[in-house]
Each structure stands twice: as structure tokens, then as C-alpha cells.
Protein backbone atom coordinates (compact mmCIF):
# COMPACT_ATOMS: atom_id res chain seq x y z
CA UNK A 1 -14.67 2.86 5.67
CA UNK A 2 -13.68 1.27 2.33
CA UNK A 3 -12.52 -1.84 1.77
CA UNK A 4 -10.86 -3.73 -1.00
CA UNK A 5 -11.02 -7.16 -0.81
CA UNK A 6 -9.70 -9.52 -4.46
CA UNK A 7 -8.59 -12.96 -4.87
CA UNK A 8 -5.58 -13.61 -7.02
CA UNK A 9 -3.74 -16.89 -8.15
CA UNK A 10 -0.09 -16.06 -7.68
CA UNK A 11 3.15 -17.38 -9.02
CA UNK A 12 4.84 -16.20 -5.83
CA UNK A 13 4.95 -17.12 -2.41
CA UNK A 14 2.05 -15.71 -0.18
CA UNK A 15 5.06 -13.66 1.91
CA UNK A 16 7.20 -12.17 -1.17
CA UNK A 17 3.61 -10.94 -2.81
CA UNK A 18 2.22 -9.44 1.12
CA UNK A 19 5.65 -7.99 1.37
CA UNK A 20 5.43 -6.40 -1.93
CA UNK A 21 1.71 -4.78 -1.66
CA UNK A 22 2.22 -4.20 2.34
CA UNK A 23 5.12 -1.72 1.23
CA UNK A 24 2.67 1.40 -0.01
CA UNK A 25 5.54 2.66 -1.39
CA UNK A 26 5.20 0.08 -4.44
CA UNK A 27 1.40 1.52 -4.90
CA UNK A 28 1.95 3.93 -7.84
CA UNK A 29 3.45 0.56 -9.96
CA UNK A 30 -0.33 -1.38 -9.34
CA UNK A 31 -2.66 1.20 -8.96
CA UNK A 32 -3.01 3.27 -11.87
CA UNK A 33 -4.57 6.10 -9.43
CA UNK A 34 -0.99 7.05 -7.64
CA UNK A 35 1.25 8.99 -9.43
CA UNK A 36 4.09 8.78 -6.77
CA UNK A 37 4.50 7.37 -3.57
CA UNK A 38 7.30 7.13 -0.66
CA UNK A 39 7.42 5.54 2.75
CA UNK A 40 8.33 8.32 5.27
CA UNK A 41 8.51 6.44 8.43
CA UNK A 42 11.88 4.81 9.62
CA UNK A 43 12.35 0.83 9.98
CA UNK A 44 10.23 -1.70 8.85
CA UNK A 45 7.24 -1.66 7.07
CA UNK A 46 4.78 -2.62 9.77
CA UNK A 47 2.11 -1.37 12.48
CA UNK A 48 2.72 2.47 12.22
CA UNK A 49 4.44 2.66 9.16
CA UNK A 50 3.16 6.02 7.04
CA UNK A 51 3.42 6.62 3.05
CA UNK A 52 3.05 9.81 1.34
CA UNK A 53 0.93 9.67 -1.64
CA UNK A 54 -0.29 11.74 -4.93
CA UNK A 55 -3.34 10.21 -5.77
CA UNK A 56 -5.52 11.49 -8.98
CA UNK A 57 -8.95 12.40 -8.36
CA UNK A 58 -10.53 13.12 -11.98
CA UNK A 59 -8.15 15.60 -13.45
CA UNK A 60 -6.76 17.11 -10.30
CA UNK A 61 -4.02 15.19 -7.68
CA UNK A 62 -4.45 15.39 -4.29
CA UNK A 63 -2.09 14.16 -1.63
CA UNK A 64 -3.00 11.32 0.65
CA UNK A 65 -1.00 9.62 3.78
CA UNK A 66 -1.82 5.79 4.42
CA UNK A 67 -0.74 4.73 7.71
CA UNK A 68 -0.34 1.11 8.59
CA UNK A 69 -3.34 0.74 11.59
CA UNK A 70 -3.22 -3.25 11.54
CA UNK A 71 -0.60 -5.39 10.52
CA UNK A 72 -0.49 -9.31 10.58
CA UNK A 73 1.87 -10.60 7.85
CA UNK A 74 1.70 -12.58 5.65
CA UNK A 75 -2.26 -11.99 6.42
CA UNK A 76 -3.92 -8.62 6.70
CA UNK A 77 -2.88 -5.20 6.60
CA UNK A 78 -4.99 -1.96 6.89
């Protein structure tokens, strides 16, 4: 499975910027390959939590659903 793993200095506090990327339905405003994105689970983002995706793959999109499968805030989150 892939995995992306970056270090960033942040102007932020750790929570408010894990809060912000853990919600996949920000994605399409920080990776350039979503075109549109939406949460379609009810409550809080957390374990379980699903997102509906258009992702673009060369010159075609293709839809994708991300489902939250580990969640430890402010730490981790696959």
C-alpha cells in the first residue's frame, strides 16, 4: 500500500492543521489531483468516516472513496 509521509514547518497548531488534512473533504484545495471531494458519512470526521472523490488520472477522472481505517488525532490517520 502507498504511503505519503512529508515534514512541514507550520504556522498553526499541530490540531487545527490534522483537523484540516484529516477532513478529506478539504483534499481537492491541496492536492492538485482531486477535482472535487465531499464527506458522505454522518458525524465526525474520525475512524469510519468515508469521502467521495474525483481524482484525475492523466486526462481521464476516475472516482475514488477514502475511508478513514485508523485514526489517532492529532497523530496519524489512514
Amino acid at each position: 500500500m502507498p504511503q505519503l509521509r512529508e515534514t512541514r514547518q507550520l504556522s498553526v497548531p499541530i490540531q487545527e492543521a490534522f483537523d484540516y488534512t484529516a477532513d478529506f473533504a478539504n483534499i481537492e484545495k491541496w492536492d492538485p489531483s482531486v477535482t472535487k471531494s465531499a464527506k458522505t458519512s454522518n458525524g465526525d470526521v474520525g475512524f469510519g468516516s468515508a469521502f467521495d472523490l474525483m481524482v484525475k488520472l492523466g486526462t481521464r477522472e476516475t472516482p475514488m472513496t477514502y475511508t478513514i481505517t485508523e485514526f489517532d488525532s492529532p497523530n496519524r490517520v489512514v
